[in-house]
C-alpha atoms as a PDB file:
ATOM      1  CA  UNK A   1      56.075  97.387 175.014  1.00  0.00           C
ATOM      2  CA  UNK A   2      52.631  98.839 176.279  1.00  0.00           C
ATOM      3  CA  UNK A   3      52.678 101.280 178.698  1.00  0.00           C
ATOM      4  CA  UNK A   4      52.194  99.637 182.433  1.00  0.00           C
ATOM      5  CA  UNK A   5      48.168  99.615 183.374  1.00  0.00           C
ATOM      6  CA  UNK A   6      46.657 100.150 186.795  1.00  0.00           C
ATOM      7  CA  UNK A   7      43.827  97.731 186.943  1.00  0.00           C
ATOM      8  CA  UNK A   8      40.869  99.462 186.809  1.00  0.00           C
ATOM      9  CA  UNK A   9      39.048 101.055 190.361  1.00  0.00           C
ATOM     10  CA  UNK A  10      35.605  99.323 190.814  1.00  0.00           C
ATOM     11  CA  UNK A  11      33.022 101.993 188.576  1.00  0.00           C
ATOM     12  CA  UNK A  12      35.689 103.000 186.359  1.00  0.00           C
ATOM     13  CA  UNK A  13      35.559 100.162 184.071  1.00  0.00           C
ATOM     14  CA  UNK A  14      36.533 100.808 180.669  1.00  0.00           C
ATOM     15  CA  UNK A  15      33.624 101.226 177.978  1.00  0.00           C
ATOM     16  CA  UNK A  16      33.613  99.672 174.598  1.00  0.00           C
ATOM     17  CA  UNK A  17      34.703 103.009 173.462  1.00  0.00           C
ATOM     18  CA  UNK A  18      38.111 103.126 175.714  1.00  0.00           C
ATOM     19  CA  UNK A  19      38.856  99.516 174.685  1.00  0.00           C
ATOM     20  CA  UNK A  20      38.586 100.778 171.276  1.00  0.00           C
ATOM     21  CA  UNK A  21      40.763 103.205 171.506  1.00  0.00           C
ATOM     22  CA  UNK A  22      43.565 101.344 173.212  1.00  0.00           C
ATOM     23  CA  UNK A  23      47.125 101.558 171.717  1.00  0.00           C
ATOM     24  CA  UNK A  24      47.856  98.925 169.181  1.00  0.00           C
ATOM     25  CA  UNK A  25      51.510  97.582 169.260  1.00  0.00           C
ATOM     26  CA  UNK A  26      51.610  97.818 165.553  1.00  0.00           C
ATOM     27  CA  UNK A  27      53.023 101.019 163.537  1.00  0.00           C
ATOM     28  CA  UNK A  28      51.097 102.491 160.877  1.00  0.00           C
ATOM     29  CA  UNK A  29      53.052 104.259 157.599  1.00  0.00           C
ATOM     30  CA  UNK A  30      51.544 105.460 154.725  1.00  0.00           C
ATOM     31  CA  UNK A  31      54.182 104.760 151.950  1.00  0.00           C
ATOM     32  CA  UNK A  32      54.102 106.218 148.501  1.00  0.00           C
ATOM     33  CA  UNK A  33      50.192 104.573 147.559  1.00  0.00           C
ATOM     34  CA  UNK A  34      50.318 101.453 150.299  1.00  0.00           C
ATOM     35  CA  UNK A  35      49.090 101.907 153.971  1.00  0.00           C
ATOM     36  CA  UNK A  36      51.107  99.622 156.345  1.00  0.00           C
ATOM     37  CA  UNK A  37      50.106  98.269 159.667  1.00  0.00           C
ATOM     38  CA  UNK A  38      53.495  96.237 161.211  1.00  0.00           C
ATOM     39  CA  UNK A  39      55.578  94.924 164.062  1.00  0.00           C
ATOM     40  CA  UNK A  40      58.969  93.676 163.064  1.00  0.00           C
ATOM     41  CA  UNK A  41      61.842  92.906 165.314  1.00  0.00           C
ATOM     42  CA  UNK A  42      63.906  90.319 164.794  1.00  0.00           C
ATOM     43  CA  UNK A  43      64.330  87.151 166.840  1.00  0.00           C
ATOM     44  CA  UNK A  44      60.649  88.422 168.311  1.00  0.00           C
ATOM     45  CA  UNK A  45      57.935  89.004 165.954  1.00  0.00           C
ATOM     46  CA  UNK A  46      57.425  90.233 162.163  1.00  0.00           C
ATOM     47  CA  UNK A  47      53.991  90.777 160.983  1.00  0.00           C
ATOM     48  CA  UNK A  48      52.821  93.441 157.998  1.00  0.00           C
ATOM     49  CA  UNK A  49      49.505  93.954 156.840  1.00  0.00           C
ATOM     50  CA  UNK A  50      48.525  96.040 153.828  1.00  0.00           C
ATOM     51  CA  UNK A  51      44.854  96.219 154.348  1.00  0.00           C
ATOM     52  CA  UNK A  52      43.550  97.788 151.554  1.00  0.00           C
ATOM     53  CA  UNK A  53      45.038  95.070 149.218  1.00  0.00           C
ATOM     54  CA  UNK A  54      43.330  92.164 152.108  1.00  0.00           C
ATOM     55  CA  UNK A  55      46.709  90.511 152.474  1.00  0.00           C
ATOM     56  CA  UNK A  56      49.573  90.291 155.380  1.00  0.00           C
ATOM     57  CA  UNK A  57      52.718  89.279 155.029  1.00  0.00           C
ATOM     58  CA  UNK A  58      53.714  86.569 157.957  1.00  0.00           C
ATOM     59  CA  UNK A  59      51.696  86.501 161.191  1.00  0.00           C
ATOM     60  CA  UNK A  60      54.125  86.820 164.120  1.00  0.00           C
ATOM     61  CA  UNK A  61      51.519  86.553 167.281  1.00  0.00           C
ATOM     62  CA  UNK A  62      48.423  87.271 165.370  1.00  0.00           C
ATOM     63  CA  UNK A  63      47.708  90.742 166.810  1.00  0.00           C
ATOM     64  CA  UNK A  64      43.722  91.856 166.109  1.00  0.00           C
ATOM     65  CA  UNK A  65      44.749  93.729 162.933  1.00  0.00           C
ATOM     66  CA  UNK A  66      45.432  90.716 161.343  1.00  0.00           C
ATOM     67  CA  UNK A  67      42.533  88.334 161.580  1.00  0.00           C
ATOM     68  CA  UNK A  68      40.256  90.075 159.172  1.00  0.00           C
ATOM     69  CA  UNK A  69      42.842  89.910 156.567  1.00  0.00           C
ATOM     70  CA  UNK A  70      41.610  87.308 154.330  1.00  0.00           C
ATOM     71  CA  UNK A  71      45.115  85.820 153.209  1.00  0.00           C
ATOM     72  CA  UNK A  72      48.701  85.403 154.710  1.00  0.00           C
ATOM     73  CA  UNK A  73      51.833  85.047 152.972  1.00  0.00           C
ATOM     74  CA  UNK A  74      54.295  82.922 154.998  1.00  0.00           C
ATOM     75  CA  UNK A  75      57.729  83.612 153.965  1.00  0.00           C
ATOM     76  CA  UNK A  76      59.003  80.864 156.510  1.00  0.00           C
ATOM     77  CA  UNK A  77      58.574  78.503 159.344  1.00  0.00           C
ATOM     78  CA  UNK A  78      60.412  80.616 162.292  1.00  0.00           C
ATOM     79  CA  UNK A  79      58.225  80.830 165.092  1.00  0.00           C
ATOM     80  CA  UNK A  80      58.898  84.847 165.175  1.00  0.00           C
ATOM     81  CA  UNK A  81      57.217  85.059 161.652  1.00  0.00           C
ATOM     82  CA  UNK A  82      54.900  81.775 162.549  1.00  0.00           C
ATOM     83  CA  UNK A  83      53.480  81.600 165.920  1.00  0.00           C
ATOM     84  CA  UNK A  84      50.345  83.102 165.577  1.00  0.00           C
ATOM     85  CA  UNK A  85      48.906  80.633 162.707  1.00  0.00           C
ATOM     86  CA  UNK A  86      46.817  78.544 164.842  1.00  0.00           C
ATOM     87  CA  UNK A  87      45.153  81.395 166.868  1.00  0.00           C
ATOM     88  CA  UNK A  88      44.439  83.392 163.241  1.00  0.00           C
ATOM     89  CA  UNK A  89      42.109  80.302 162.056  1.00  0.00           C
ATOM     90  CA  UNK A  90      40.591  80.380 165.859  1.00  0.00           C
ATOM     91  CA  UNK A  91      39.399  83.731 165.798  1.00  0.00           C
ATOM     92  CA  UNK A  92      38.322  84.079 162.226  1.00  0.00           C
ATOM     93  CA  UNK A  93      35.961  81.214 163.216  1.00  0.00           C
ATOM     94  CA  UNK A  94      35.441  82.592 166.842  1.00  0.00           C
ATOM     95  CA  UNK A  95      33.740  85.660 165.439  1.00  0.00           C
ATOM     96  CA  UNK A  96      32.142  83.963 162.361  1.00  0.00           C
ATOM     97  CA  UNK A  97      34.327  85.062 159.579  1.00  0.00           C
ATOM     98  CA  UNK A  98      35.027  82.468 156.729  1.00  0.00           C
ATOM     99  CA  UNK A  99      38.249  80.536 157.049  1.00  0.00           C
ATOM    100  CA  UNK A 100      41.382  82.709 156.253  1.00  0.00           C
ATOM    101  CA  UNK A 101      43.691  81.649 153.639  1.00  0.00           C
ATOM    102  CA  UNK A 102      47.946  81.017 154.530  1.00  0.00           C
ATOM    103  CA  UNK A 103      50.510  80.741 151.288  1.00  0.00           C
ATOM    104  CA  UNK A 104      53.056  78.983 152.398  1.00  0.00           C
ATOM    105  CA  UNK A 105      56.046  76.843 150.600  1.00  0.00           C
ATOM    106  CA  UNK A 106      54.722  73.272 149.496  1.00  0.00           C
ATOM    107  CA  UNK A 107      57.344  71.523 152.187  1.00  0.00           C
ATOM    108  CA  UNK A 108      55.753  73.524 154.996  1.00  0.00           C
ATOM    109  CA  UNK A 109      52.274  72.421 154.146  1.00  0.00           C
ATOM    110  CA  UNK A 110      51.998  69.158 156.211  1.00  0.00           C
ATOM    111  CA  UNK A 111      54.125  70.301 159.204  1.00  0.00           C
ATOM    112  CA  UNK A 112      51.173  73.691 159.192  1.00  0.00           C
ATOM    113  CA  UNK A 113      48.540  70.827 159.046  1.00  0.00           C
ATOM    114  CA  UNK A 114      49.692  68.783 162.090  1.00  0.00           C
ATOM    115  CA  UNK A 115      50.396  71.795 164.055  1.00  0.00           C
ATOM    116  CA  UNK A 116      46.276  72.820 163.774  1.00  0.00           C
ATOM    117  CA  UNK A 117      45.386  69.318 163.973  1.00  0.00           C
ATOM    118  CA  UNK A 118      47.260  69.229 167.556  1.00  0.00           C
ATOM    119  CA  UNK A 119      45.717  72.853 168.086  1.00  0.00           C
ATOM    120  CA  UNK A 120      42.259  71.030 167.377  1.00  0.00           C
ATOM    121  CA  UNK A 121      43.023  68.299 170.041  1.00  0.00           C
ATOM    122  CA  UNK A 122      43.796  70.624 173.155  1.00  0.00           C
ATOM    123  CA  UNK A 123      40.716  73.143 171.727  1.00  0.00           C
ATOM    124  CA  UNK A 124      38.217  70.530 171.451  1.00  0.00           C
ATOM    125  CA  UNK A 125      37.719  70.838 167.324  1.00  0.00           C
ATOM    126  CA  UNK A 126      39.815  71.697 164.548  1.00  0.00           C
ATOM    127  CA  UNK A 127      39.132  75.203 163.497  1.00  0.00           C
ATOM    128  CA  UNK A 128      38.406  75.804 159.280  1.00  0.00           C
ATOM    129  CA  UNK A 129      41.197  77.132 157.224  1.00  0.00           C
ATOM    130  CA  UNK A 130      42.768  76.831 154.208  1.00  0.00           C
ATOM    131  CA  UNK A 131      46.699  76.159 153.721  1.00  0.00           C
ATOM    132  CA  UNK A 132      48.030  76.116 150.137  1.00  0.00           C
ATOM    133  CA  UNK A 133      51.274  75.702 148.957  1.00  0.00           C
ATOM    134  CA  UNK A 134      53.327  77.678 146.820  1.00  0.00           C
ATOM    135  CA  UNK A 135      56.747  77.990 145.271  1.00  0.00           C
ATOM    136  CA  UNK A 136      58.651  80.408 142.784  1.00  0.00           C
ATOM    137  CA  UNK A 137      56.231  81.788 140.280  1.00  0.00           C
ATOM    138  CA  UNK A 138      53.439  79.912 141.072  1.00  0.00           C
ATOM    139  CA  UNK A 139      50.973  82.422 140.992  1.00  0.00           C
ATOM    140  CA  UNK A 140      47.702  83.112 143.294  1.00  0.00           C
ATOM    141  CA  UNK A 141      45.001  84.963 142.628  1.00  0.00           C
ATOM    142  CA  UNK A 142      43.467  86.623 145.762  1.00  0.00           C
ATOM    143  CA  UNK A 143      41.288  89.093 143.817  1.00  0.00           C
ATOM    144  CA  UNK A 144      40.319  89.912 140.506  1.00  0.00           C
ATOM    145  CA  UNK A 145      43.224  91.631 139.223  1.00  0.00           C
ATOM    146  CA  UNK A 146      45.457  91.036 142.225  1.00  0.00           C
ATOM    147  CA  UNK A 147      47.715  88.155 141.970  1.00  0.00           C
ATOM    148  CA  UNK A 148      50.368  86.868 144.772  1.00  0.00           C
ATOM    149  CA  UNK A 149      53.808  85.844 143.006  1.00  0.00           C
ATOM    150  CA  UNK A 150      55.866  84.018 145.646  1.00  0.00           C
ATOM    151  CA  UNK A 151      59.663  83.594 144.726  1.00  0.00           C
ATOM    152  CA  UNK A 152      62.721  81.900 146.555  1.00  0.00           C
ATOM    153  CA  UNK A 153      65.661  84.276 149.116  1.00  0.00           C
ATOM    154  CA  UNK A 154      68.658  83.000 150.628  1.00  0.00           C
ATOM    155  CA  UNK A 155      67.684  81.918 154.184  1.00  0.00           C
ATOM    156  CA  UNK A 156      67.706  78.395 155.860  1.00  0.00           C
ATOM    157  CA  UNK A 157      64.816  76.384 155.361  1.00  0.00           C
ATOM    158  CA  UNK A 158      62.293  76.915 152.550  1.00  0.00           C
ATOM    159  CA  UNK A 159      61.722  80.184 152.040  1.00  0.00           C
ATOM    160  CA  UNK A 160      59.815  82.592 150.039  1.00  0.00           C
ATOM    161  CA  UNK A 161      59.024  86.332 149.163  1.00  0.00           C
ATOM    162  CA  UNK A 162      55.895  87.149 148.065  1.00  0.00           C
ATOM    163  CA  UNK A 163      55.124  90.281 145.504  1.00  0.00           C
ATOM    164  CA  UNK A 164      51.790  91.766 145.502  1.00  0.00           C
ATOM    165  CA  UNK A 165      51.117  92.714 141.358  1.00  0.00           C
ATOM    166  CA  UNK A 166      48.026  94.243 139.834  1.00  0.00           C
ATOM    167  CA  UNK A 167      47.108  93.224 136.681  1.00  0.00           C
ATOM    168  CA  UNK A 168      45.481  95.424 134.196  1.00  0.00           C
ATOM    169  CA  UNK A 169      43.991  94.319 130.637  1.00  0.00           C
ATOM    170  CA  UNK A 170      45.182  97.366 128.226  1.00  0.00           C
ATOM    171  CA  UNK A 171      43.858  97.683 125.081  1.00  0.00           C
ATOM    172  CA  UNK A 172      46.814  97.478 122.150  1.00  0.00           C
ATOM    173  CA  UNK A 173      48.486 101.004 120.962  1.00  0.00           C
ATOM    174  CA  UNK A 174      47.584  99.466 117.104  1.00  0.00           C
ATOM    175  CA  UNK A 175      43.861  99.579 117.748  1.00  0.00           C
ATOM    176  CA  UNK A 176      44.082 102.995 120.356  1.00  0.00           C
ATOM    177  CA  UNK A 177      41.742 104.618 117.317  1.00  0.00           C
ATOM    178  CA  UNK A 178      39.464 101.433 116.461  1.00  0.00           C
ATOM    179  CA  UNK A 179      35.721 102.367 116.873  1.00  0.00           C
ATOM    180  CA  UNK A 180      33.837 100.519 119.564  1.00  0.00           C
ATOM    181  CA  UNK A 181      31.564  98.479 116.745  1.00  0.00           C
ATOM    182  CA  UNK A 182      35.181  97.512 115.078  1.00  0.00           C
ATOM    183  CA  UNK A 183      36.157  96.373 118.492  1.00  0.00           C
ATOM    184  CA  UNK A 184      33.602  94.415 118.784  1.00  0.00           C
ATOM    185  CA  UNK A 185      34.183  93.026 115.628  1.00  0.00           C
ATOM    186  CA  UNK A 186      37.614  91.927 116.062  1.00  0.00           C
ATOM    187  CA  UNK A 187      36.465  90.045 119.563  1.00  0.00           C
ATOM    188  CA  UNK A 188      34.202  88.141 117.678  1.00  0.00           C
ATOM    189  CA  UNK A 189      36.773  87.187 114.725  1.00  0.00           C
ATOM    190  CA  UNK A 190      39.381  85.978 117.621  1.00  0.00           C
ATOM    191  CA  UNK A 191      41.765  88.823 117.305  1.00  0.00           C
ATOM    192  CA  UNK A 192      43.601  89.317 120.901  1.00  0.00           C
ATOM    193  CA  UNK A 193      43.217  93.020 121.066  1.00  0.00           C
ATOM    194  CA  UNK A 194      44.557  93.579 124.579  1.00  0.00           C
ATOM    195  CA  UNK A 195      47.607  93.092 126.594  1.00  0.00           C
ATOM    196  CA  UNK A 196      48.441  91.656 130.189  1.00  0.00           C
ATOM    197  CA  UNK A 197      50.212  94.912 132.314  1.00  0.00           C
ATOM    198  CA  UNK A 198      51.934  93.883 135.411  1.00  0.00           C
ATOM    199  CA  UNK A 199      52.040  96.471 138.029  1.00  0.00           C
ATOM    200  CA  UNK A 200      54.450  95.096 141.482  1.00  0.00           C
ATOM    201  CA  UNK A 201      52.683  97.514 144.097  1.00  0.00           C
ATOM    202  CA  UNK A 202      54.336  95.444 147.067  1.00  0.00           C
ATOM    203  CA  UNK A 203      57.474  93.265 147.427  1.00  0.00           C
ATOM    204  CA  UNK A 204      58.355  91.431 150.655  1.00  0.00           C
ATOM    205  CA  UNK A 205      61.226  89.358 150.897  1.00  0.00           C
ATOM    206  CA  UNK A 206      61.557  87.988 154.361  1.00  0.00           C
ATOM    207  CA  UNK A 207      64.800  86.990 156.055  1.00  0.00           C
ATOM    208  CA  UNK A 208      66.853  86.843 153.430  1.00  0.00           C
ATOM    209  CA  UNK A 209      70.557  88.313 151.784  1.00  0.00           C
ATOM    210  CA  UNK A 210      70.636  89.691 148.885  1.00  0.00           C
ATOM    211  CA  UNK A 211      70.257  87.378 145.426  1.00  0.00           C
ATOM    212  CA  UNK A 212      69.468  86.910 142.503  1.00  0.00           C
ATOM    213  CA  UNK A 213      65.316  87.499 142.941  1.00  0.00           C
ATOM    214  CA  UNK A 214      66.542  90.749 143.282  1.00  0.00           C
ATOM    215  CA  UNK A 215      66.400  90.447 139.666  1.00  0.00           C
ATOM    216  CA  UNK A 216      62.858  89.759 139.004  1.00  0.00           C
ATOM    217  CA  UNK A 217      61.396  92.947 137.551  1.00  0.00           C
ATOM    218  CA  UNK A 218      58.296  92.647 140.194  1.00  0.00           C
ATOM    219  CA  UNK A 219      60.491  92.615 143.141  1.00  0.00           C
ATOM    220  CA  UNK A 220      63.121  95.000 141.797  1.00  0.00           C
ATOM    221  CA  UNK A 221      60.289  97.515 140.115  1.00  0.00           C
ATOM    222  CA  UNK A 222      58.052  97.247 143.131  1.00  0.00           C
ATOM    223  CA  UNK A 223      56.560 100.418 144.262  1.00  0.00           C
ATOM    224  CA  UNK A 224      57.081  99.353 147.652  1.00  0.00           C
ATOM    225  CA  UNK A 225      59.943  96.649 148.946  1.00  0.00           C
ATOM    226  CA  UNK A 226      59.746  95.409 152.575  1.00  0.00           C
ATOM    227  CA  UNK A 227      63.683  94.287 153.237  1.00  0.00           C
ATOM    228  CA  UNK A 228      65.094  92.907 156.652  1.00  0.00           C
ATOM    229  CA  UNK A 229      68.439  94.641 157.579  1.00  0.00           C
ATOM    230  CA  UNK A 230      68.450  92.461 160.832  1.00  0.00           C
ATOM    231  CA  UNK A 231      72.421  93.225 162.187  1.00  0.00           C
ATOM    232  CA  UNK A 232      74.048  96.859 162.860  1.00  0.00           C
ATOM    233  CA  UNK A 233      77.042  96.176 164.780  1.00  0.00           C
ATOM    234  CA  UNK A 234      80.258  96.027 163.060  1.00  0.00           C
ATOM    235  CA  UNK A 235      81.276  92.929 165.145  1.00  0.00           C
ATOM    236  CA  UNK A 236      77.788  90.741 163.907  1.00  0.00           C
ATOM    237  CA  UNK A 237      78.491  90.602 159.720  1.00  0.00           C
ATOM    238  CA  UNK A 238      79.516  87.320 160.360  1.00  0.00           C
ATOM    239  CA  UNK A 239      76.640  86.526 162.615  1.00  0.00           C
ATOM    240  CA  UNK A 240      74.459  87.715 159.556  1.00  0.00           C
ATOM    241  CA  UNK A 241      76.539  85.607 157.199  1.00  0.00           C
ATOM    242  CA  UNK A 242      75.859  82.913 159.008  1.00  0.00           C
ATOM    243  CA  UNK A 243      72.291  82.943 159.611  1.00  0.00           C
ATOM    244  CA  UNK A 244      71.674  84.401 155.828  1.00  0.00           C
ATOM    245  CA  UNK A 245      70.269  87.695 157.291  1.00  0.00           C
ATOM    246  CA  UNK A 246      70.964  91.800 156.185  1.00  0.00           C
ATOM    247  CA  UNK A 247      74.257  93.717 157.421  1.00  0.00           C
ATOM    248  CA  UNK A 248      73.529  97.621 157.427  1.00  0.00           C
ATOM    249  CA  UNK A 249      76.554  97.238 155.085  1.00  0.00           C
ATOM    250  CA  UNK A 250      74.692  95.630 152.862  1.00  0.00           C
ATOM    251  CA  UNK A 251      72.082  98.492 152.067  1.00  0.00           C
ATOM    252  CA  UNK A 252      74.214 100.604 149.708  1.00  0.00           C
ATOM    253  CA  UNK A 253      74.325  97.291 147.170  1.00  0.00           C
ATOM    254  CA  UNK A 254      70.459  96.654 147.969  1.00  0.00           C
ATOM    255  CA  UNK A 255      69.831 100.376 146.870  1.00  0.00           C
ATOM    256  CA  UNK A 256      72.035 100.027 143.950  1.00  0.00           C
ATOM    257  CA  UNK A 257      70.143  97.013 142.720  1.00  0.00           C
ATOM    258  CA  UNK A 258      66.447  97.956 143.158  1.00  0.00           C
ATOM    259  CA  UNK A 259      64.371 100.953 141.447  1.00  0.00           C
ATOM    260  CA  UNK A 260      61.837 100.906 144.172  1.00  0.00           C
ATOM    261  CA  UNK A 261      60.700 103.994 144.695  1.00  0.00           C
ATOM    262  CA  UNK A 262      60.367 103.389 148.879  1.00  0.00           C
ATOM    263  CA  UNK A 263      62.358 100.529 150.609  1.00  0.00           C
ATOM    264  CA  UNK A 264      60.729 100.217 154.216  1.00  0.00           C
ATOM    265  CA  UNK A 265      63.149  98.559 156.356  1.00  0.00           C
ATOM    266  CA  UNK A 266      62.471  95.399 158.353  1.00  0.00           C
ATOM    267  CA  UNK A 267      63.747  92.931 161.292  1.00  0.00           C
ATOM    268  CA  UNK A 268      66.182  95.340 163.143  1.00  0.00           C
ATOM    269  CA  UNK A 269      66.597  93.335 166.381  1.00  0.00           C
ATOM    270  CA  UNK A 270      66.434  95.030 169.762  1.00  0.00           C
ATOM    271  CA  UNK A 271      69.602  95.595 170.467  1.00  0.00           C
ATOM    272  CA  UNK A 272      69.883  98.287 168.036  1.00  0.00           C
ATOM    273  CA  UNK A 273      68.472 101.889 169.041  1.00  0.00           C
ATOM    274  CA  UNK A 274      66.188 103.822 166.503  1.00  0.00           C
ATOM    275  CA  UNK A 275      68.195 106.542 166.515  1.00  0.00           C
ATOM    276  CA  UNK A 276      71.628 104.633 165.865  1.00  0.00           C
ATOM    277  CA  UNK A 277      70.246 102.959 163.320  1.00  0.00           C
ATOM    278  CA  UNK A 278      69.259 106.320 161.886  1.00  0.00           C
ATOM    279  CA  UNK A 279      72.378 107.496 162.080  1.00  0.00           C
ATOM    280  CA  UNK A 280      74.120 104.893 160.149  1.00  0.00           C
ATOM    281  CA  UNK A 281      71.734 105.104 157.564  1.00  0.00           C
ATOM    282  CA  UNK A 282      72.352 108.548 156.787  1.00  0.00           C
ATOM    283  CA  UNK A 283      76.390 107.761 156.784  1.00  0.00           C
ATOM    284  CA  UNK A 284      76.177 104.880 155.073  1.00  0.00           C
ATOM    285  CA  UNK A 285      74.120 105.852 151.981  1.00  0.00           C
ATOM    286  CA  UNK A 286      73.367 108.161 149.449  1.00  0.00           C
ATOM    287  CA  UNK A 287      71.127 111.277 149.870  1.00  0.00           C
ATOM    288  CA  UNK A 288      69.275 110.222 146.821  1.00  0.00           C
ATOM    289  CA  UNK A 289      68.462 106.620 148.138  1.00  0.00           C
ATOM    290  CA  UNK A 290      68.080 107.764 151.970  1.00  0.00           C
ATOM    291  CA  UNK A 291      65.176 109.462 150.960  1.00  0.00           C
ATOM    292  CA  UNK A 292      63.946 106.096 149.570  1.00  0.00           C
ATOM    293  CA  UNK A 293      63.950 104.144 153.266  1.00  0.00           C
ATOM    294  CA  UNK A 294      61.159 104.047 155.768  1.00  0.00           C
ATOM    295  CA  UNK A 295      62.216 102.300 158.569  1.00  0.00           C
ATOM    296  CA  UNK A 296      59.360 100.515 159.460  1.00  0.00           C
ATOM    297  CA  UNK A 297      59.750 100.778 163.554  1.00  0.00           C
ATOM    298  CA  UNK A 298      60.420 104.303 163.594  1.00  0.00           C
ATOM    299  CA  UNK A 299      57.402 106.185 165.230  1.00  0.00           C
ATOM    300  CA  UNK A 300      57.127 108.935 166.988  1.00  0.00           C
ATOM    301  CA  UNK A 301      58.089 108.525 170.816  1.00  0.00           C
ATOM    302  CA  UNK A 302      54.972 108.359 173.142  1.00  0.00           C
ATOM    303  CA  UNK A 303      55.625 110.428 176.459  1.00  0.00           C
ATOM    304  CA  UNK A 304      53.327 108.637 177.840  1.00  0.00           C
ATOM    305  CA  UNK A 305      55.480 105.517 177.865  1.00  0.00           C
ATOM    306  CA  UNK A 306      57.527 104.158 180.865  1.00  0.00           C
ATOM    307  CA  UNK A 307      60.841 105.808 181.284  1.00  0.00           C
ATOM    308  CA  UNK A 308      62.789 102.182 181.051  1.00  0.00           C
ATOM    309  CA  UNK A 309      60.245 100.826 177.875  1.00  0.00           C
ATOM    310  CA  UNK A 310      63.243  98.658 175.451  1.00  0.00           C
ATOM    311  CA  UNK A 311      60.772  99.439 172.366  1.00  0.00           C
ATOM    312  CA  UNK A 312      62.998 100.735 169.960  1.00  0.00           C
ATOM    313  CA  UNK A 313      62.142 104.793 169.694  1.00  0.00           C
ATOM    314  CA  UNK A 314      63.693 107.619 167.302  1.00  0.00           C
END
């Protein structure tokens, strides 16, 4: 939560500059090559953004960060991962941006339609946007050599990760000594001289348990996976059973599974403090893949913060 604000004494009204500067309720990490902006806590709000690569993953209340990112990768309909998608399309078009782009699953298409068309009524117009539906391995290209592959988890509803890959054209090992006239030459005979190299920078798989996408090499290979781990309390595995969701017991198989070189951990709910969490971590895995997790709501604790503030600290 933000710290508690006098309002301001007539004279001393903030500048441009001091609104600037005010405290976002996002975290920033920098993790391995990706820069993360986020604000994940289960039953409340999840929301990442990888800015550099122009794409977040759900939209949880639209914070500011989020609507110059020019696509959004729904993983489900939840309002905690959802609510924001009306306002995202209203301020893009509120401060003349184009219209924003939302992946979503193909069955949530129509429902995401209605929802701005009813947003349109109480507004006065509908604002622009464009919704297109996805499923498992139907691939999107949101740059030139940046593709979005969604896939299917194990939560109610439909559902979807989404994997962030780079794609490089390499030039085959067999013509590595060729001349630039001879491959020039070959291009204009037909010869396919070059190859298609996948490289999963980002994997985020929602609320989900663990399955068989775990499999895919671009979620498993990922240089960075976003996972929810969602229950801590002994007493709750069934709760998480239930509701297809992460137990901290869980995370040893999840580390087993994946060659990710960072894991950033998701969707811890409230009730669980930083520093438990923390703790359990460290008892409950190895050394070698403890060094792997960033958990994504760990930041530093701001004195400046009100003594009785149920933000989850370290």
């Amino acid at each position: 939560m933000s710290p508690c604000r006098q309002p301001a004494a007539l004279g001393n009204e903030p500048d441009s500059g001091d609104i600037a500067a005010m405290a976002s309720r996002l975290v920033e990490k920098e993790v391995g090559s990706i820069r993360l902006q986020g604000f994940s806590l289960a039953g409340e709000e999840t929301v990442i953004v990888a800015p550099e690569l122009g794409v977040a993953f759900d939209v949880g209340r639209a914070p500011r960060e989020i609507i110059s990112i020019d696509h959004v990768c729904l993983s489900h309909g939840h309002m905690d991962h959802s609510a924001g998608l009306a306002y995202y399309f209203s301020q893009r078009n509120f401060q003349g941006m184009p219209p924003g782009c939302v992946l979503a699953h193909h069955k949530l298409v129509p429902a995401i339609q209605d929802l701005l068309a009813v947003w349109g009524r109480i507004e006065g117009h509908v604002s622009p946007g464009q919704i297109v539906g996805v499923d498992e391995d139907e691939d999107f290209e949101v740059r030139r050599g940046l593709v979005v592959r969604p896939f299917r988890v194990r939560h109610p509803g439909p559902t979807l990760g989404f994997s962030l890959i780079e794609v490089r054209k390499k030039l085959k090992p067999e013509y590595a000594d060729y001349s630039g006239p001879q491959i020039v030459a070959l291009k204009k005979a037909g010869e396919t001289i070059e190859y298609r190299l996948e490289i999963p920078r980002v994997a985020y798989c929602g609320d989900t348990r663990l399955g068989d996408f775990l499999d895919h090499d671009h979620v498993r290979n990922a240089e960075v996976l976003l996972f929810e781990c969602t229950f801590f309390e002994a007493d709750h595995l069934d709760r998480a059973r239930q509701g297809q969701h992460m137990h901290v017991t869980d995370l040893p198989a999840l580390m087993e599974r994946v060659r990710c070189p960072h894991v950033v951990i998701c969707h811890i709910t409230r009730r669980t403090l930083m520093r438990e969490a923390k703790q359990m971590l460290a008892k409950l895995l190895k050394p070698e893949d403890l060094a792997r997790i960033t958990v994504l709501m760990d930041r530093p604790r701001d004195r400046r913060r009100v003594p009785n503030s149920q933000e989850p600290s370290s």
